[in-house]
PDB file of N, CA and C in Angstrom:
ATOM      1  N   UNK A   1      37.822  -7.408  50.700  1.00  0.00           N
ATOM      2  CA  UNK A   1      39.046  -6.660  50.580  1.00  0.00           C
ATOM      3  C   UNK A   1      39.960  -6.986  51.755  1.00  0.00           C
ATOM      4  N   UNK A   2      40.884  -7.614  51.504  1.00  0.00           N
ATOM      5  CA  UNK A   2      42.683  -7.996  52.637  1.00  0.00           C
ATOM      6  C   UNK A   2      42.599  -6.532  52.847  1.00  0.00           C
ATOM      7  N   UNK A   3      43.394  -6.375  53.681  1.00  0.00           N
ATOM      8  CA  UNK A   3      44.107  -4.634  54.065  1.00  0.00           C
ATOM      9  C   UNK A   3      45.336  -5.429  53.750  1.00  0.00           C
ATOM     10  N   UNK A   4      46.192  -4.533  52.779  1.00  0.00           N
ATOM     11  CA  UNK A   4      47.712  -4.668  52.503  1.00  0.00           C
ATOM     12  C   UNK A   4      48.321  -3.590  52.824  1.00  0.00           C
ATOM     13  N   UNK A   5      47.956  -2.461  53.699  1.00  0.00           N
ATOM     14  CA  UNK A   5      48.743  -1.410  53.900  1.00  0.00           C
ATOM     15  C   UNK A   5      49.222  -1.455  55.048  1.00  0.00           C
ATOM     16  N   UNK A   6      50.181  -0.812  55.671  1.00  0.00           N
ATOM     17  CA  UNK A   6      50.975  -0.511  56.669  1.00  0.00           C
ATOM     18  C   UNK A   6      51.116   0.398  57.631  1.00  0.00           C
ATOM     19  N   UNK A   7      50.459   0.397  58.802  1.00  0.00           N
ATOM     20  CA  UNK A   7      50.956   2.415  59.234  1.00  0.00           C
ATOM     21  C   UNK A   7      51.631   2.954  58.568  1.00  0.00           C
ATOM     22  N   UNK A   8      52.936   2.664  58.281  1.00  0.00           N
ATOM     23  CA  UNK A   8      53.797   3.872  57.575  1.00  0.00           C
ATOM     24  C   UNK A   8      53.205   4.375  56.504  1.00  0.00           C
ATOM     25  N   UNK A   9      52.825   3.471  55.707  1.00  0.00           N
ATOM     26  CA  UNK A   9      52.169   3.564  54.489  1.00  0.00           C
ATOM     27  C   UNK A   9      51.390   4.576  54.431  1.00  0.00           C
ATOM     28  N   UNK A  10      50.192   4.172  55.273  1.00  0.00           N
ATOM     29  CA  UNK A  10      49.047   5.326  55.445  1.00  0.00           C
ATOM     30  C   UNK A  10      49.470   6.525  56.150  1.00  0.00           C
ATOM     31  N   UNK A  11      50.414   6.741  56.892  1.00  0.00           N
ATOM     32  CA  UNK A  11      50.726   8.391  57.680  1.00  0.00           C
ATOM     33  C   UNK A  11      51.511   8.789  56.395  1.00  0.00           C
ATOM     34  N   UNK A  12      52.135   8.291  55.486  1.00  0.00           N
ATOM     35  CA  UNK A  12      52.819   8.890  54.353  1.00  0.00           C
ATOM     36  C   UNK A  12      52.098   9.496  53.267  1.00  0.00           C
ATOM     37  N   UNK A  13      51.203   8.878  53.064  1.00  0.00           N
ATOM     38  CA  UNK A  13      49.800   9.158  51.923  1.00  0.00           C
ATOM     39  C   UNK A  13      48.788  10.011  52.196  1.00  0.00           C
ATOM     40  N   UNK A  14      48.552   9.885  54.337  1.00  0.00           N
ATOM     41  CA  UNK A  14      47.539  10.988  54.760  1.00  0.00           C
ATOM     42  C   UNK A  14      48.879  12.403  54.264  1.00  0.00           C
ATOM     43  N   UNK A  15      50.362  12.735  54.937  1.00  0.00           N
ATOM     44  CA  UNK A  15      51.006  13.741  54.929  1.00  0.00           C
ATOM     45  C   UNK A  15      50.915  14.295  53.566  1.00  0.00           C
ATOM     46  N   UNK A  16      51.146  13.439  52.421  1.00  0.00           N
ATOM     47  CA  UNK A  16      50.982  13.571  51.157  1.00  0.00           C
ATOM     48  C   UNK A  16      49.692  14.615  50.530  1.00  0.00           C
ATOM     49  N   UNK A  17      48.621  14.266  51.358  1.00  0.00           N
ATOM     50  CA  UNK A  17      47.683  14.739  50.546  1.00  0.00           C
ATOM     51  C   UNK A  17      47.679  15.686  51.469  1.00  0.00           C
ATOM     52  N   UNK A  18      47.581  15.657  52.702  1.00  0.00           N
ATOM     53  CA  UNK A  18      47.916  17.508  53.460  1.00  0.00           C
ATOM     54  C   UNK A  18      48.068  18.241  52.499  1.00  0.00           C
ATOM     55  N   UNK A  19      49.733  17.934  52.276  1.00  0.00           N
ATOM     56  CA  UNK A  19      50.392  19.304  51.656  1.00  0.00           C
ATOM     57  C   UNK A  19      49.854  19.001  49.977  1.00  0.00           C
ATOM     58  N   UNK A  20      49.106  18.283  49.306  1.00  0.00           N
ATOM     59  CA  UNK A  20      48.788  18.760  48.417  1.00  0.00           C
ATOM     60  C   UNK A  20      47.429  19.915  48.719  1.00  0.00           C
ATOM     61  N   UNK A  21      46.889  19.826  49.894  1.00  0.00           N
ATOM     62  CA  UNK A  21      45.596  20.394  50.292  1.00  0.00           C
ATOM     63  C   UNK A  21      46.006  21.841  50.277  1.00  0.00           C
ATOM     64  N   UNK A  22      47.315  21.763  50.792  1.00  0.00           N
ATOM     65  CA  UNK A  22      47.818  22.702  51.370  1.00  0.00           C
ATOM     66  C   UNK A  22      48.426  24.071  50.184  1.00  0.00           C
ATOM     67  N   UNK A  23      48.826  22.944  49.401  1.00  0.00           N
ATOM     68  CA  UNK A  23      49.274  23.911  48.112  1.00  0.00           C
ATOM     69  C   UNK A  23      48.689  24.736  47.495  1.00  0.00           C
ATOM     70  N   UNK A  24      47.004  24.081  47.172  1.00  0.00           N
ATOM     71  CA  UNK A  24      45.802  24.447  46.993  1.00  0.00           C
ATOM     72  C   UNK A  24      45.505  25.601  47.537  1.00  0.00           C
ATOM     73  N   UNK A  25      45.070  25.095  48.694  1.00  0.00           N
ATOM     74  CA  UNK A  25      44.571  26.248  49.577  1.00  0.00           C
ATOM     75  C   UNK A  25      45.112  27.308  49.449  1.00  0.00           C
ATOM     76  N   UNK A  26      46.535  27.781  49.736  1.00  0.00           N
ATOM     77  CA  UNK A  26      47.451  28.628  49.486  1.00  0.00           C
ATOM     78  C   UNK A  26      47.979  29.108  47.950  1.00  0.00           C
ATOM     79  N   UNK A  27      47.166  28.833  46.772  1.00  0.00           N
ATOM     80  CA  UNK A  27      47.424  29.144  45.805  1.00  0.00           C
ATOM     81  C   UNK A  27      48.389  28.559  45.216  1.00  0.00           C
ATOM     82  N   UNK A  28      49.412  27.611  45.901  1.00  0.00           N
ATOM     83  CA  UNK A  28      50.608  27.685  44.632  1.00  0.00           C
ATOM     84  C   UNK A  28      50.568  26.833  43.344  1.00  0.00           C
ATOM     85  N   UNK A  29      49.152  25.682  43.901  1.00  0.00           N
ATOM     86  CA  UNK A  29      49.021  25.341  42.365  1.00  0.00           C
ATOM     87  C   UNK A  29      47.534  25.525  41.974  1.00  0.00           C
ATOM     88  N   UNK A  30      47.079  25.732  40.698  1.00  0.00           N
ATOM     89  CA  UNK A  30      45.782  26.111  40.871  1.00  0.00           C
ATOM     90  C   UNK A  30      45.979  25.383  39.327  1.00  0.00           C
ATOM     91  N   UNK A  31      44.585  25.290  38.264  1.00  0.00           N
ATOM     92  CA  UNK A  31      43.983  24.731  37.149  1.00  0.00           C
ATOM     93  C   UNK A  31      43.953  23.301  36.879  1.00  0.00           C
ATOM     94  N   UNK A  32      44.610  22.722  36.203  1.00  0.00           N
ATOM     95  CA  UNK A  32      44.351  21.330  36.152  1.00  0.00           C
ATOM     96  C   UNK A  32      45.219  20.216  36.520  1.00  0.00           C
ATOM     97  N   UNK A  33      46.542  20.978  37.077  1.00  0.00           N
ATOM     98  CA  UNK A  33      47.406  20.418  38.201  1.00  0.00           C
ATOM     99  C   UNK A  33      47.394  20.792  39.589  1.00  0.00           C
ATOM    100  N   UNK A  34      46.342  21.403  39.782  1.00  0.00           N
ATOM    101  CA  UNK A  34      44.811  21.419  41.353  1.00  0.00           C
ATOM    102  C   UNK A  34      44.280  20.177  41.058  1.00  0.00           C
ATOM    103  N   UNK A  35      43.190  19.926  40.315  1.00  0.00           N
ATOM    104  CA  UNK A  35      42.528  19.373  40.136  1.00  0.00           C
ATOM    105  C   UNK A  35      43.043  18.119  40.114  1.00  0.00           C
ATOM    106  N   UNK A  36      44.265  17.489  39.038  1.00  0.00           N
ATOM    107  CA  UNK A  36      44.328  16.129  39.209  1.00  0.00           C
ATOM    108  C   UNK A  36      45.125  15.940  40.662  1.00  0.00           C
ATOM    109  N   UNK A  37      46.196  17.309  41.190  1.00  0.00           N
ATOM    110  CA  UNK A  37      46.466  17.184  42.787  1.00  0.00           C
ATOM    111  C   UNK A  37      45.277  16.623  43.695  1.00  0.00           C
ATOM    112  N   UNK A  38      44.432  17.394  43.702  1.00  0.00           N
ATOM    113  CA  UNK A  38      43.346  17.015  44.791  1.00  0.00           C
ATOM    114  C   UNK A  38      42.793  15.599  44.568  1.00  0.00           C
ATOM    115  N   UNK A  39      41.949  15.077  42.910  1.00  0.00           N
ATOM    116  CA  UNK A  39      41.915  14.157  42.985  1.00  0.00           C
ATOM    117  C   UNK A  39      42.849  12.661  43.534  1.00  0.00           C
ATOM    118  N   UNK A  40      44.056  13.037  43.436  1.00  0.00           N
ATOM    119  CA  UNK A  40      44.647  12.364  44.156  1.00  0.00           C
ATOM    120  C   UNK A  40      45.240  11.915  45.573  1.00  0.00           C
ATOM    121  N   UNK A  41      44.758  13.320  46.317  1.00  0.00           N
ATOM    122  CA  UNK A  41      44.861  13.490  47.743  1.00  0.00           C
ATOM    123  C   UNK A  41      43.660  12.797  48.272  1.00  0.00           C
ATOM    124  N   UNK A  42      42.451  12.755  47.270  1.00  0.00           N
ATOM    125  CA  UNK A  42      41.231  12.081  47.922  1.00  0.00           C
ATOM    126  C   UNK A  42      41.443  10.463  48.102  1.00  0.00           C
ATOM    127  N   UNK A  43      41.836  10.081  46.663  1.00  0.00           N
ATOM    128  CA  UNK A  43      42.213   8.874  46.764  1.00  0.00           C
ATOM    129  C   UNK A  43      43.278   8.487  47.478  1.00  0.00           C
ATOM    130  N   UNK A  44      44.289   9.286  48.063  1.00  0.00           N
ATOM    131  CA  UNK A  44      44.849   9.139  48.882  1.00  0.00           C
ATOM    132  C   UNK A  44      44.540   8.731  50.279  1.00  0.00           C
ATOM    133  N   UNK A  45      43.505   9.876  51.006  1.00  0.00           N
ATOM    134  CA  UNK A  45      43.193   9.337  51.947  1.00  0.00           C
ATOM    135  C   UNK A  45      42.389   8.550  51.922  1.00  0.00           C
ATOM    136  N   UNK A  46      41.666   8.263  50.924  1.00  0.00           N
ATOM    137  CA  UNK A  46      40.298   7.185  51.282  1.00  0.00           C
ATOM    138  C   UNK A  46      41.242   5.882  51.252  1.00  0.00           C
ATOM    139  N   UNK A  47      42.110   5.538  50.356  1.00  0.00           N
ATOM    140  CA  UNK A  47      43.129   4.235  50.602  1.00  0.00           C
ATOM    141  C   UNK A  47      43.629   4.431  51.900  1.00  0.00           C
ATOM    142  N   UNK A  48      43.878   5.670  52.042  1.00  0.00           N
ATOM    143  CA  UNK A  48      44.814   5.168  53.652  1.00  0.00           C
ATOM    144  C   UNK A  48      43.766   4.882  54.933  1.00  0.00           C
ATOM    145  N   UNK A  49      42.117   5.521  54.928  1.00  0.00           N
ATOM    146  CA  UNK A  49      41.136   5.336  55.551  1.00  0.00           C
ATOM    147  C   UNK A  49      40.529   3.637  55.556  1.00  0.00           C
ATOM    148  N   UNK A  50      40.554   2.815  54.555  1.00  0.00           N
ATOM    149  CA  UNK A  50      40.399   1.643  54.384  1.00  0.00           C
ATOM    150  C   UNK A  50      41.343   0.820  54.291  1.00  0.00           C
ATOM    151  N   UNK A  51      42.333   1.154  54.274  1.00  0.00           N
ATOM    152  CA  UNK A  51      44.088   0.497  54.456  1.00  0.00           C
ATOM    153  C   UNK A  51      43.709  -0.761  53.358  1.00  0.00           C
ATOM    154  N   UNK A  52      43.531   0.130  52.003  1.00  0.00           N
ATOM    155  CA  UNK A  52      43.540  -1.144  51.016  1.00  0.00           C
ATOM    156  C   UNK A  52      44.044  -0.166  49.643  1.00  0.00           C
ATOM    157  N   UNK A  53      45.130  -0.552  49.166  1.00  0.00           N
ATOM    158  CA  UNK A  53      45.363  -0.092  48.209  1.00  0.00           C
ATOM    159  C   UNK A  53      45.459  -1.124  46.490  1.00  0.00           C
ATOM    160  N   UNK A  54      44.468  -0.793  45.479  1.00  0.00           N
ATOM    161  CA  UNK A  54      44.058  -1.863  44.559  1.00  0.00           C
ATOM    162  C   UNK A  54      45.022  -1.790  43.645  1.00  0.00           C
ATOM    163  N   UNK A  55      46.305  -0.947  43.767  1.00  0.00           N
ATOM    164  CA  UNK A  55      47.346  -1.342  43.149  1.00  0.00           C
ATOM    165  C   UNK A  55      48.294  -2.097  43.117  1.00  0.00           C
ATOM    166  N   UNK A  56      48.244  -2.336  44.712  1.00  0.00           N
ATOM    167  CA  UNK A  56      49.322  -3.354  45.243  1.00  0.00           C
ATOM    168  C   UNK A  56      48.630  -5.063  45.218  1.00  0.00           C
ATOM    169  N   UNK A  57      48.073  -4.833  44.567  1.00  0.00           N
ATOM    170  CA  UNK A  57      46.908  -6.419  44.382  1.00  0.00           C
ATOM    171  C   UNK A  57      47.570  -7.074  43.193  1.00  0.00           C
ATOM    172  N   UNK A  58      47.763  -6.599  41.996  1.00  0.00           N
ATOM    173  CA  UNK A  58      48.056  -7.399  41.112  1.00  0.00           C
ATOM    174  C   UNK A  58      49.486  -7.462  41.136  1.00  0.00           C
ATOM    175  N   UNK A  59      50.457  -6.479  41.919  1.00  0.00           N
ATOM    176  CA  UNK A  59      51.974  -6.916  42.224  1.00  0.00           C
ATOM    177  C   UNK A  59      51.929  -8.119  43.406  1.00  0.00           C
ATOM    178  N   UNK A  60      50.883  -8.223  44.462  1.00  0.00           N
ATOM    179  CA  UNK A  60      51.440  -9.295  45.290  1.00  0.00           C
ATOM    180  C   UNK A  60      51.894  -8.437  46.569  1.00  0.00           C
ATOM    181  N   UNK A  61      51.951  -6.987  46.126  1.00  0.00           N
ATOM    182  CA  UNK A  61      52.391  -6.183  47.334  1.00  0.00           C
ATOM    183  C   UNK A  61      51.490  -6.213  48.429  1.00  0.00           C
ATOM    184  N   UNK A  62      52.370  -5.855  49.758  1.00  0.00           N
ATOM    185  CA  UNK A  62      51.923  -5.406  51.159  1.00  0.00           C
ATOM    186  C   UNK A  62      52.856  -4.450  51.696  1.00  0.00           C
ATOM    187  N   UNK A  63      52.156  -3.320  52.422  1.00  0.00           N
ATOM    188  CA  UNK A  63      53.384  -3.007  53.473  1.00  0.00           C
ATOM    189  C   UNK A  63      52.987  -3.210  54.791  1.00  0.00           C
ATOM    190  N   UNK A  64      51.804  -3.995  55.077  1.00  0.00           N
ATOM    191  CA  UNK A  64      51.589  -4.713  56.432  1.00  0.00           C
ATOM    192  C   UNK A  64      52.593  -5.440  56.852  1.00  0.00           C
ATOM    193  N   UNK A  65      52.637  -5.853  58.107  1.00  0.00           N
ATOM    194  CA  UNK A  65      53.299  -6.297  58.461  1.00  0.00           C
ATOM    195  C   UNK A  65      52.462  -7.325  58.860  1.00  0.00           C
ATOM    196  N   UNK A  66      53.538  -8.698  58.749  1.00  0.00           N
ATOM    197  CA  UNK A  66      53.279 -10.184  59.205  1.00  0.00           C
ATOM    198  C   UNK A  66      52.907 -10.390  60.809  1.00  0.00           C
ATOM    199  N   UNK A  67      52.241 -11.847  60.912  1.00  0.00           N
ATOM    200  CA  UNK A  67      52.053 -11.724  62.066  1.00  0.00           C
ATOM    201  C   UNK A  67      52.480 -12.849  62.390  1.00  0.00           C
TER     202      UNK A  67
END
């Protein structure tokens, strides 16, 4: 696995799934728009934890930066 992600990338996706954590936690969304929320906060951070995201693979995308 390349890493194609970017700091920005990943502090945007960790903030992302915060406040979906956050919504949660605090009730404002709860049943099965919790559920696919959270699932996506996980996958959120675990992409931003491995700085590889498998979507940006078949576009060619990066938001790394060159060296």
């Amino acid at each position: 696995m390349k890493k194609n992600m970017g700091n920005t990338d990943r502090v945007i996706r960790i903030l992302i799934a915060l406040v979906i954590v956050a919504l949660y936690l605090t009730h404002l969304i709860n049943g099965t728009l919790a559920i696919v929320g959270l699932v996506l906060a996980g996958i959120f951070i675990l992409t931003s934890f491995i700085s590889f995201c498998p979507l940006y693979l078949p576009f060619g995308l990066s938001t790394r930066k060159k060296k």
